[in-house]
Protein backbone atom coordinates (compact mmCIF):
# COMPACT_ATOMS: atom_id res chain seq x y z
CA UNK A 1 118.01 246.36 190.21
CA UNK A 2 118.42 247.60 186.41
CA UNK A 3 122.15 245.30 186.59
CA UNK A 4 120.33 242.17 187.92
CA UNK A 5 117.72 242.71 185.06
CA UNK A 6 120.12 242.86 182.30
CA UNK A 7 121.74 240.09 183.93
CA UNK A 8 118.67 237.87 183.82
CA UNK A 9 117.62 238.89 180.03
CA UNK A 10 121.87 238.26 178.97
CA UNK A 11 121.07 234.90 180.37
CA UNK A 12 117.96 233.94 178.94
CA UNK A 13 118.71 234.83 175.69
CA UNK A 14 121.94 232.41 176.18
CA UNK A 15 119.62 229.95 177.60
CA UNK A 16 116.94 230.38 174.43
CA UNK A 17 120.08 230.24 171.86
CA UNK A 18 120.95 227.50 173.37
CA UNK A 19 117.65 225.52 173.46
CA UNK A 20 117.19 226.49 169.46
CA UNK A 21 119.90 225.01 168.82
CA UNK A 22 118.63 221.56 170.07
CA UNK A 23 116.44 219.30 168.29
CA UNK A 24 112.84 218.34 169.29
CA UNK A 25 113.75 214.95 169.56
CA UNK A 26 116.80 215.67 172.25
CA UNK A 27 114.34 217.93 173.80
CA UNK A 28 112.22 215.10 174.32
CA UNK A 29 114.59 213.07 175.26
CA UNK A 30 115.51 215.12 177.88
CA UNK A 31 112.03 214.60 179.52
CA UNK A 32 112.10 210.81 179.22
CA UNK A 33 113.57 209.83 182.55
CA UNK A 34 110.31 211.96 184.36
CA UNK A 35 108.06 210.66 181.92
CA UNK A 36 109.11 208.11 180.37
CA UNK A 37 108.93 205.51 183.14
CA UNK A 38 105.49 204.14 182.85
CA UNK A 39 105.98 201.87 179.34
CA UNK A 40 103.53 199.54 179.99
CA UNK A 41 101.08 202.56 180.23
CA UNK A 42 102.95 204.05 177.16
CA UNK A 43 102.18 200.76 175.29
CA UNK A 44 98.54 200.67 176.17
CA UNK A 45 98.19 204.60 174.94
CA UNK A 46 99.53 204.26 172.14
CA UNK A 47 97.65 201.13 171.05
CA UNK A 48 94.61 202.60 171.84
CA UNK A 49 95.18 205.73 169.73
CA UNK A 50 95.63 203.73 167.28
CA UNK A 51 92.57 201.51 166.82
CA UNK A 52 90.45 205.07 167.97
CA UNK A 53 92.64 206.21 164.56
CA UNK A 54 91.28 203.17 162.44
CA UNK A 55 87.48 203.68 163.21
CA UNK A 56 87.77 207.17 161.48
CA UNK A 57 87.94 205.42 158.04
CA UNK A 58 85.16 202.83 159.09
CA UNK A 59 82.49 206.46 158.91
CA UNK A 60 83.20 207.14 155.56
CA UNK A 61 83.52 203.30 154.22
CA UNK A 62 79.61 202.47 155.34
CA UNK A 63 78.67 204.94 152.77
CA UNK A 64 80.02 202.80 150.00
CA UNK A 65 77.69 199.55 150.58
CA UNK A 66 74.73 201.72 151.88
CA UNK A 67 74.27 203.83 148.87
CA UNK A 68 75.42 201.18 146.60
CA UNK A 69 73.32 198.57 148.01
CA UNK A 70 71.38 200.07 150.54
CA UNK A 71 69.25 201.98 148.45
CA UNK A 72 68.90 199.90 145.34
CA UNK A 73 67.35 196.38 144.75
CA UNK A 74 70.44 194.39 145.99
CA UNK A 75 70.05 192.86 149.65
CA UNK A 76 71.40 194.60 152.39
CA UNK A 77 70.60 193.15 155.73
CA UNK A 78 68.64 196.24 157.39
CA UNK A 79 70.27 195.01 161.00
CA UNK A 80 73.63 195.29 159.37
CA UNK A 81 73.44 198.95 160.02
CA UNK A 82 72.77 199.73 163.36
CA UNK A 83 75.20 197.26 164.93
CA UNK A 84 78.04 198.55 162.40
CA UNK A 85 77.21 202.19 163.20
CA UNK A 86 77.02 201.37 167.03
CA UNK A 87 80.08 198.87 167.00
CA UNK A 88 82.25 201.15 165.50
CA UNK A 89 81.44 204.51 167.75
CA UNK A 90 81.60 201.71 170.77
CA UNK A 91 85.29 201.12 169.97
CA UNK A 92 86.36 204.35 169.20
CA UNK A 93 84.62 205.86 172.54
CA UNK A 94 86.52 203.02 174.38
CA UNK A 95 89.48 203.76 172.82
CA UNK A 96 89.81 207.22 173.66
CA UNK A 97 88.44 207.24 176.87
CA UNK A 98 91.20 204.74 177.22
CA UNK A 99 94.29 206.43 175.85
CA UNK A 100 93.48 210.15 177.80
CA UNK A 101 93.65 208.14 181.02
CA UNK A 102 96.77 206.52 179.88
CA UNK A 103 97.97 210.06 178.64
CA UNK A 104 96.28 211.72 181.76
CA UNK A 105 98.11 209.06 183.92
CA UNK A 106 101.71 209.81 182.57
CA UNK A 107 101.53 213.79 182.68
CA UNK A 108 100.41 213.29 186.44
CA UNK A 109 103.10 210.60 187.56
CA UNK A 110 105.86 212.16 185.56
CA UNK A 111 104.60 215.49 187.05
CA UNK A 112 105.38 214.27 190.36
CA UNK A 113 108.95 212.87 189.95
CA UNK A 114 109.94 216.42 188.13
CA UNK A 115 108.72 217.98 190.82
CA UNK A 116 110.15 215.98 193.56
CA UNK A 117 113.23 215.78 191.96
CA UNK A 118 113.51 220.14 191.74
CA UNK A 119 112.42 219.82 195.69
CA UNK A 120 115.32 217.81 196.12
CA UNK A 121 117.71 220.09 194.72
CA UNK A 122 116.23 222.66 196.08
CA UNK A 123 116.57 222.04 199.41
CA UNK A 124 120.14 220.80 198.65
CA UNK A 125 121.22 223.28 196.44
CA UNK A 126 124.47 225.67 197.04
CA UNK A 127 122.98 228.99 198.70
CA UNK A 128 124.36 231.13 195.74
CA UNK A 129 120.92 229.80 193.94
CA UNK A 130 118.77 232.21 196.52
CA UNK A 131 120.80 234.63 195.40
CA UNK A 132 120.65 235.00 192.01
CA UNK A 133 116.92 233.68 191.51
CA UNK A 134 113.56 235.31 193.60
CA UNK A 135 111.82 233.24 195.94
CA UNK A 136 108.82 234.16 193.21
CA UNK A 137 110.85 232.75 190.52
CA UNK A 138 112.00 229.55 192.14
CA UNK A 139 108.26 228.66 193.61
CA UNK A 140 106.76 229.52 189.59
CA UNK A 141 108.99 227.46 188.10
CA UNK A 142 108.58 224.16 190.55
CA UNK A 143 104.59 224.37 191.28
CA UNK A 144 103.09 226.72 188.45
CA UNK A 145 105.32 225.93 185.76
CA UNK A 146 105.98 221.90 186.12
CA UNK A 147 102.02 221.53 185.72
CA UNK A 148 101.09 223.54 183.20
CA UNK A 149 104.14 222.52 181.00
CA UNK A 150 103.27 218.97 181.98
CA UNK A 151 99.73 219.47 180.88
CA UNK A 152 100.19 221.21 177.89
CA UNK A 153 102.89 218.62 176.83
CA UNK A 154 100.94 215.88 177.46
CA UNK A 155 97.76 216.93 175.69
CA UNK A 156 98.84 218.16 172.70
CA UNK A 157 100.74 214.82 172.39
CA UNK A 158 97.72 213.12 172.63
CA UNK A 159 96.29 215.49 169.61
CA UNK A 160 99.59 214.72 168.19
CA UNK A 161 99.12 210.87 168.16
CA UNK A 162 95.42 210.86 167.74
CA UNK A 163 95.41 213.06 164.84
CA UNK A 164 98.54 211.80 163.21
CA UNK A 165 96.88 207.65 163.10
CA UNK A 166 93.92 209.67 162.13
CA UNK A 167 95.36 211.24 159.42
CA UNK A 168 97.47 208.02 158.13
CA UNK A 169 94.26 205.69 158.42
CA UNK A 170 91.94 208.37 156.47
CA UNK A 171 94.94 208.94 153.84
CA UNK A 172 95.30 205.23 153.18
CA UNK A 173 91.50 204.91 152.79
CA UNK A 174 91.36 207.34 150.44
CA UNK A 175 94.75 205.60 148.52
CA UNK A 176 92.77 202.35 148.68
CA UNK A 177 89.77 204.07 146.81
CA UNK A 178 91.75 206.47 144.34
CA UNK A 179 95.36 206.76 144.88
CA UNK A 180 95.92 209.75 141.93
CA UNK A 181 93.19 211.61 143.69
CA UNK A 182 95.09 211.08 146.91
CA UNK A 183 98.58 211.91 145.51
CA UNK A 184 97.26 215.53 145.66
CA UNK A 185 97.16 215.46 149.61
CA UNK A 186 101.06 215.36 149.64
CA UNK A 187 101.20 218.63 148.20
CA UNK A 188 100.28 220.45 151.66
CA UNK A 189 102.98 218.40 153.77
CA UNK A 190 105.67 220.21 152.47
CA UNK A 191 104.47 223.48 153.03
CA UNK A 192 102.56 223.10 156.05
CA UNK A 193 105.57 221.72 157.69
CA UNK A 194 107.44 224.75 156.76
CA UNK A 195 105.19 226.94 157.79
CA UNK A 196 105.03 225.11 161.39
CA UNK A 197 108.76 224.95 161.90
CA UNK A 198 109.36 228.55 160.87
CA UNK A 199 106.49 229.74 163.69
CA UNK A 200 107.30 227.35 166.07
CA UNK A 201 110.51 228.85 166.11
CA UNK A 202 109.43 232.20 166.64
CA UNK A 203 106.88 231.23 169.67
CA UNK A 204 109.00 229.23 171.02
CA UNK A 205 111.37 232.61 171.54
CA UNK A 206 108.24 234.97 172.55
CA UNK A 207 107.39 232.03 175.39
CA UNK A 208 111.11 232.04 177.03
CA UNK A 209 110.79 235.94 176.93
CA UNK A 210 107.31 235.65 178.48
CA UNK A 211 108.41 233.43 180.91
CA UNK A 212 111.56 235.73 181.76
CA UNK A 213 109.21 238.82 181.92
CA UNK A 214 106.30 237.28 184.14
CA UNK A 215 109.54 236.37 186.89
CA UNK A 216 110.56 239.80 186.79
CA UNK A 217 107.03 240.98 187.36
CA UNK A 218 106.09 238.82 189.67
CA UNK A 219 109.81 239.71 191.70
CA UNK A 220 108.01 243.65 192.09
CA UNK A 221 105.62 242.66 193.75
CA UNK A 222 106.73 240.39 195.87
CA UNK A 223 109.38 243.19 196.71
CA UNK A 224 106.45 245.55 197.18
CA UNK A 225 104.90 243.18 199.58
CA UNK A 226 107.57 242.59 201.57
CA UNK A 227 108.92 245.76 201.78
CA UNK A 228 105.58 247.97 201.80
CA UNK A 229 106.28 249.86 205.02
CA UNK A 230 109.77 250.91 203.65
CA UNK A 231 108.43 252.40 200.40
CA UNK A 232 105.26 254.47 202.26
CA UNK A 233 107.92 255.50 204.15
CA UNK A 234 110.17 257.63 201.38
CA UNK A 235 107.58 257.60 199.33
CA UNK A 236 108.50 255.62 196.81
CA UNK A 237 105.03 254.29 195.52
CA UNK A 238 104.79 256.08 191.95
CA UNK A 239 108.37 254.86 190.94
CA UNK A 240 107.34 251.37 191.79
CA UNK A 241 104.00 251.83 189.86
CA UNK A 242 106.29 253.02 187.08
CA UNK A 243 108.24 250.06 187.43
CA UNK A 244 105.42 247.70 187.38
CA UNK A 245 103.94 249.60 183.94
CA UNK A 246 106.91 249.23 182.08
CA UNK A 247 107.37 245.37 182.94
CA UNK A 248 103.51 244.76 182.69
CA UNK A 249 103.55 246.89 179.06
CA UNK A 250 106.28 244.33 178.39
CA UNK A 251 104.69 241.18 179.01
CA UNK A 252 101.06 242.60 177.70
CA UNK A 253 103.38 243.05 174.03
CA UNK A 254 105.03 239.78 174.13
CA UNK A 255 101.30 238.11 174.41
CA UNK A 256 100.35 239.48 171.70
CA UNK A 257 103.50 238.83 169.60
CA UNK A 258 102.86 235.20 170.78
CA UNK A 259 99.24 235.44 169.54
CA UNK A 260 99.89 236.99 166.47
CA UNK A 261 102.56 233.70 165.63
CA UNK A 262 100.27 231.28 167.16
CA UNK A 263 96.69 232.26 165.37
CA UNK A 264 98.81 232.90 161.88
CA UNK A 265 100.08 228.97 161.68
CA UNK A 266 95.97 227.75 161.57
CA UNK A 267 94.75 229.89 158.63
CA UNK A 268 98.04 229.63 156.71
CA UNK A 269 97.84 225.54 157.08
CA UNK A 270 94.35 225.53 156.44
CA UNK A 271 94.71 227.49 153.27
CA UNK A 272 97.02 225.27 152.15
CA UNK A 273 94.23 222.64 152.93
CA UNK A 274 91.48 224.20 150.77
CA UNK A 275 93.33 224.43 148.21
CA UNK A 276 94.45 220.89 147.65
CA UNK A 277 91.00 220.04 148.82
CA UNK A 278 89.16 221.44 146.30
CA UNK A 279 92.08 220.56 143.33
CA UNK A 280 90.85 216.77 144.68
CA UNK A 281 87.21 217.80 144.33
CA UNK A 282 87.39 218.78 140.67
CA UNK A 283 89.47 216.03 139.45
CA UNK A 284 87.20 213.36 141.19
CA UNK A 285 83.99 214.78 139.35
CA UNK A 286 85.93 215.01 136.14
CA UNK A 287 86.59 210.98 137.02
CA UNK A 288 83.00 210.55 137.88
CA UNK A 289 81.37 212.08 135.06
CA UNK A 290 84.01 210.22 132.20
CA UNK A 291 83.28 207.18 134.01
CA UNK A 292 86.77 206.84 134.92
CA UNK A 293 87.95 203.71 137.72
CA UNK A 294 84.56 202.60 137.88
CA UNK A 295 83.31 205.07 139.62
CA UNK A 296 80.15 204.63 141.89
CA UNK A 297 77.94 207.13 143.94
CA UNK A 298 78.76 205.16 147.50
CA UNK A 299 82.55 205.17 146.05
CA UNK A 300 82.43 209.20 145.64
CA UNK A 301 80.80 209.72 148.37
CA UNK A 302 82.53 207.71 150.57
CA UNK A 303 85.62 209.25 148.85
CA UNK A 304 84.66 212.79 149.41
CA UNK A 305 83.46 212.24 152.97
CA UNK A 306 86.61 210.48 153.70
CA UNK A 307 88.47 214.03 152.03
CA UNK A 308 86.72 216.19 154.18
CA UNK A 309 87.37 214.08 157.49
CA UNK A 310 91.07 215.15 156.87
CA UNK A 311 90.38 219.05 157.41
CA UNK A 312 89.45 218.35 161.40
CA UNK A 313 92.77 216.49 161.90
CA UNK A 314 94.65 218.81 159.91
CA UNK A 315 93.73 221.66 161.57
CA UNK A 316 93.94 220.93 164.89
CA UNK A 317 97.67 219.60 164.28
CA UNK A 318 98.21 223.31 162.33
CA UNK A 319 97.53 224.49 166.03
CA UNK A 320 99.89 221.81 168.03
CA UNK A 321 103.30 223.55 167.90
CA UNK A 322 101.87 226.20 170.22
CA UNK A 323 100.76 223.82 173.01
CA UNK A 324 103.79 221.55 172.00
CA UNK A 325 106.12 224.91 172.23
CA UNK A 326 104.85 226.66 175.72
CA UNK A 327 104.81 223.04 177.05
CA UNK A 328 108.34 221.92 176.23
CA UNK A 329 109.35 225.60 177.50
CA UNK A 330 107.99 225.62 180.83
CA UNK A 331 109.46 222.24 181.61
CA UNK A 332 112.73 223.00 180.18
CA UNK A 333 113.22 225.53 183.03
CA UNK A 334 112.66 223.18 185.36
CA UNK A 335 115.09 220.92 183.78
CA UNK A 336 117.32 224.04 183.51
CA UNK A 337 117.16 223.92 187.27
CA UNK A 338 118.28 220.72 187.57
CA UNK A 339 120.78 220.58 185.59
CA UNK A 340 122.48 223.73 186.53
CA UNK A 341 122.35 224.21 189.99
CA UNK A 342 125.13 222.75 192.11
CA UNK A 343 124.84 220.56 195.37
CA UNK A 344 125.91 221.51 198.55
CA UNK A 345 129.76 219.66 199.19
CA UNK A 346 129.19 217.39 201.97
CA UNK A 347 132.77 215.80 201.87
CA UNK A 348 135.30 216.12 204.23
CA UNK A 349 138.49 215.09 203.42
CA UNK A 350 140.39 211.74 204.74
CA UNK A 351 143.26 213.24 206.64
CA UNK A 352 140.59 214.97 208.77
CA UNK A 353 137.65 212.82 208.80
CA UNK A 354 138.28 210.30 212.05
CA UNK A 355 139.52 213.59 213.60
CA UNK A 356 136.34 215.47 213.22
CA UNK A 357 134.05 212.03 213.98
CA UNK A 358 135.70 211.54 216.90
CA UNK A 359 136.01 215.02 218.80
CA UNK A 360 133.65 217.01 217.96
CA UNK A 361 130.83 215.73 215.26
CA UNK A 362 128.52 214.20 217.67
CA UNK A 363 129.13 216.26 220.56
CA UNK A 364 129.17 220.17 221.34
CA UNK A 365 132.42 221.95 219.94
CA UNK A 366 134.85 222.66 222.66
CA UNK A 367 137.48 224.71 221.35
CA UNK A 368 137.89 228.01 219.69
CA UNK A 369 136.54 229.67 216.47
CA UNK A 370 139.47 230.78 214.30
CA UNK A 371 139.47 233.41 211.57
CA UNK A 372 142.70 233.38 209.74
CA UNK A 373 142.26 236.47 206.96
CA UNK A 374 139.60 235.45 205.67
CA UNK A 375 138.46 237.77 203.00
CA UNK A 376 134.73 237.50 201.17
CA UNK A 377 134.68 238.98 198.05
CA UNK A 378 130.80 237.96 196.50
CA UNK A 379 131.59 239.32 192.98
CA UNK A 380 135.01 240.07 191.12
CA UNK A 381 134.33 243.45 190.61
CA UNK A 382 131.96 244.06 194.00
CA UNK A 383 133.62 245.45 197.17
CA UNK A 384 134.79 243.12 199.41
CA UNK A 385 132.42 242.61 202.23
CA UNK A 386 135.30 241.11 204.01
CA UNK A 387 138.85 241.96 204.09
CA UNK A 388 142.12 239.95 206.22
CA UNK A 389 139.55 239.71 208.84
CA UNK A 390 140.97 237.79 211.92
CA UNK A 391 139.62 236.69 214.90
CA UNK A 392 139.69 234.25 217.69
CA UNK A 393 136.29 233.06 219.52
CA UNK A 394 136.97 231.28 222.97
CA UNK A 395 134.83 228.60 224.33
CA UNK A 396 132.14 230.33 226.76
CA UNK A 397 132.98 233.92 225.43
CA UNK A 398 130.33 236.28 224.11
CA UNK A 399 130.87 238.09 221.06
CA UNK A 400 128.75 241.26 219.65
CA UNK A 401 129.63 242.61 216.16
CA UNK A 402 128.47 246.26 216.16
CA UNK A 403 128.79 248.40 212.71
CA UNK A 404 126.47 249.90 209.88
CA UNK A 405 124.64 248.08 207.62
CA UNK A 406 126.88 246.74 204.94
CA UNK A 407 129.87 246.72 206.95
CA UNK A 408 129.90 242.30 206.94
CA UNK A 409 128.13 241.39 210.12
CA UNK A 410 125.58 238.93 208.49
CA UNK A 411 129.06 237.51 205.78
CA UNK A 412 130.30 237.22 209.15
CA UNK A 413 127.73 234.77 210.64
CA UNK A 414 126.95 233.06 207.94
CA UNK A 415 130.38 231.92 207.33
CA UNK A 416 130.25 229.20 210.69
CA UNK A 417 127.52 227.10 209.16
CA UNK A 418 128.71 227.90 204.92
CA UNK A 419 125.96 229.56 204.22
CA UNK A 420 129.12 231.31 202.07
CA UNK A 421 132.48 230.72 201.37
CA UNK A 422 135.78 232.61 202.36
CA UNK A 423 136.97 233.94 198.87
CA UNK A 424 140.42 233.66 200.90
CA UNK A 425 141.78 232.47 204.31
CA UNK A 426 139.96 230.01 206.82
CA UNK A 427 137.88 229.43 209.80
CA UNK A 428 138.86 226.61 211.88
CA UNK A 429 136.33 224.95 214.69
CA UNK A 430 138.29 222.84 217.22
CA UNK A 431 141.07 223.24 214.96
CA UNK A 432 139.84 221.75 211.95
CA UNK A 433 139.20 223.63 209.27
CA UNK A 434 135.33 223.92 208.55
CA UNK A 435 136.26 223.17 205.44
CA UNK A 436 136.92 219.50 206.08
CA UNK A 437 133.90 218.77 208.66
CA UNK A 438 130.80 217.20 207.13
CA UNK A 439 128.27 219.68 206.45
CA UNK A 440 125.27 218.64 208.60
CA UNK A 441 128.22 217.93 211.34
CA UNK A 442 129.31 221.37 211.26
CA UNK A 443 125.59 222.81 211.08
CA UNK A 444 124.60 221.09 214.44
CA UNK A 445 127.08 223.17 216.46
CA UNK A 446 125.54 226.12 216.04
CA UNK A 447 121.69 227.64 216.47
CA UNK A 448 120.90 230.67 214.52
CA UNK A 449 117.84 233.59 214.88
CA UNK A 450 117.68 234.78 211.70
CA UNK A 451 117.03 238.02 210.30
CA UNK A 452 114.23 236.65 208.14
CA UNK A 453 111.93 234.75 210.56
CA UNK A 454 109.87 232.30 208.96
CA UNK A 455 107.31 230.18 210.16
CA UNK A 456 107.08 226.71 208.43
CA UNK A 457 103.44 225.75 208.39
CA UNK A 458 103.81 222.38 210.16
CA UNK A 459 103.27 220.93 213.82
CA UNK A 460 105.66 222.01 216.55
CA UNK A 461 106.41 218.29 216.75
CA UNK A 462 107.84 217.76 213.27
């Protein structure tokens, strides 16, 4: 068990080198085919985001006519002000309401295919995948992952694009009313978006390690479950506690390493914030009081109102990159799936293929099971669990293989329907080489009771 752990970690850190090394953007892209589908939906998302975005500067501008006008001896229309106030939080409700359906209906459908596509290659995959990954694993990363990374992803993309229109609409407000005051906003971009790409990094690595960790623990105790009787039986329960502790210690330090990067990014941004905020603030009184740009009260206020609209937006896309990170994460593994596990060969080649269709793939085999030294060998430096093993099956004849447990018995069977591969020699059926039949040809000869009895929870009927 301590090999296959330093296996997994060897390979995740691979995996995580590897993903750092790819942009957001190709990370993204990656995604598109799942989610990418729905562009009229897209197209009505985005539009909505935006005109939600434009009614942020509408707030601030009504101060500059009401306090200008409003309050002095100049005519403002008293109705003027309840159907502008109402109008514009009418639009802007619509408009959100509209693009989180939108959103909401993109995560959801594009949730689906990526999970009916990892079901399909599941159930088609080569059957060295159920080696190598838990049933715990496999089952977190297709049900409990897809969603949450879907949800995650989706949502803070909506932040994302609300925000972001929010922030360009307030921003060219405030350049429309004093563009030197505004010039001052720039300075946080440069170091906010250091200061994002440095701990997105660093979260990004703490949330593959989670991820590894939390599929380790969970393997324990499915293990313990499964094989509870054997460990009250030697005894074993305090070494498995032991092993739980260390691996729950381990995933209890990486959460907090992961909170410590992800609640440092807000303060640090919103520093930053303050201090151009305030650098704004002094300047624009110093304007005010010289007189400077025609200055009005409605125009400051509007102008300072506008200014401190840009804090909500700028905090909340200081926090992002965490929901952006652990989003993009959890559905890369399932992409990772994808991508790198193998399909069951289903071929069979021409010389053989009329041959097989006409003998013996739609009816009952008839003639002998051959093993011609066939030797299994599962790793390059394991034991074999198979060596020049020969042996002919007649038609009608009943075979028992009798020996201790490890000695091949279960390689043996599961060799007939490929469950795994000879590492050398071959096992003909009807003297074809099993090889060459068509997989779910070759599966319907035989009928199996499996060690590991499972009962699918379905009518008998299906």
């Amino acid at each position: 068990m301590v090999t296959r752990s330093k296996i997994k970690r060897m390979t995740q850190t691979a995996t995580e080198t590897a993903s750092q090394e790819i942009s957001f953007l190709q990370r993204m892209r990656r995604l598109w085919p799942f989610f990418g589908q729905q562009r009229a939906v897209w197209f009505l998302a985005i539009t909505a985001t935006v005109v939600a975005a434009c009614t942020e500067p509408l707030i601030p501008a009504l101060f500059k006519p009401l306090l200008d006008e409003g309050f002095s001896e100049k005519s403002l229309p008293l109705w003027w002000v309840p159907i502008a106030v109402i109008g514009i939080f009418l639009i802007r409700g619509l408009a959100f309401f509209v693009s989180q359906y939108a959103l909401a209906r993109i995560a959801n459908d594009g949730m689906q295919a990526l999970r009916e596509a990892l079901f399909q290659r599941l159930i088609q995959a080569e059957m060295a995948i159920f080696g190598k990954q838990s049933a715990s694993a496999l089952s977190n990363t297709l049900v409990y992952e897809v969603q949450n990374g879907a949800t995650q992803l989706i949502s803070a993309l909506l932040g994302l694009s609300r925000d972001g229109f929010t922030l360009v609409a307030l921003i060219a407000y405030l350049m429309y009313l004093n563009w030197k005051l505004t010039l001052v906003v720039f300075v946080v971009v440069p170091g906010s978006a250091w200061i994002m790409k440095k701990l997105s990094k660093r979260l990004y690595g703490l949330t593959r390690d989670s991820q590894a960790a939390t599929d380790e623990l969970a393997y324990v105790v499915e293990e313990n479950v499964l094989a509870h009787r054997i460990i009250r039986l030697h005894g074993a329960q305090s070494s498995q506690a032991s092993r739980f502790q260390i691996l729950s210690q381990r995933l209890r330090n990486l959460a907090l390493k992961s909170t410590v990067a992800s609640a440092a990014m807000s303060p640090l941004t919103q520093l930053m914030a303050a201090v151009a905020l305030s650098s704004v603030l002094v300047v624009a009184l110093i304007q005010s009081r010289s007189g400077l740009q025609g200055a009005t009260v409605g125009g400051f206020v509007a102008f300072i109102t506008a200014m401190l609209m840009l804090v909500s937006p700028i905090k909340r896309l200081a926090d992002i990159a965490t929901p952006i990170t652990r989003g993009l994460a959890a559905l890369e593994r399932g992409l990772q799936l994808l991508e790198e596990v193998a399909i069951e060969s289903a071929s069979t080649t021409e010389s053989d293929a009329d041959l097989v269709s006409s003998h013996s793939a739609l009816h009952a085999a008839s003639q002998p099971i051959e093993f011609e030294n066939v030797t299994v060998q599962y790793a390059g430096d394991a034991p074999a669990a198979l060596r020049n093993f020969n042996l002919t099956i007649e038609p009608g004849e009943t075979v028992a293989f009798v020996g201790p447990s490890g000695s091949g018995k279960t390689t043996l069977v599961n060799l007939l329907p490929k469950f795994v591969l000879p590492s050398q020699g071959r096992i003909k059926l009807s003297g074809v080489d099993i090889a060459n039949w068509p997989l779910q040809a070759l599966r319907s000869q035989f009928a199996m009771v499996s060690q590991d009895v499972v009962m699918l929870n379905d009518t008998v009927g299906a």
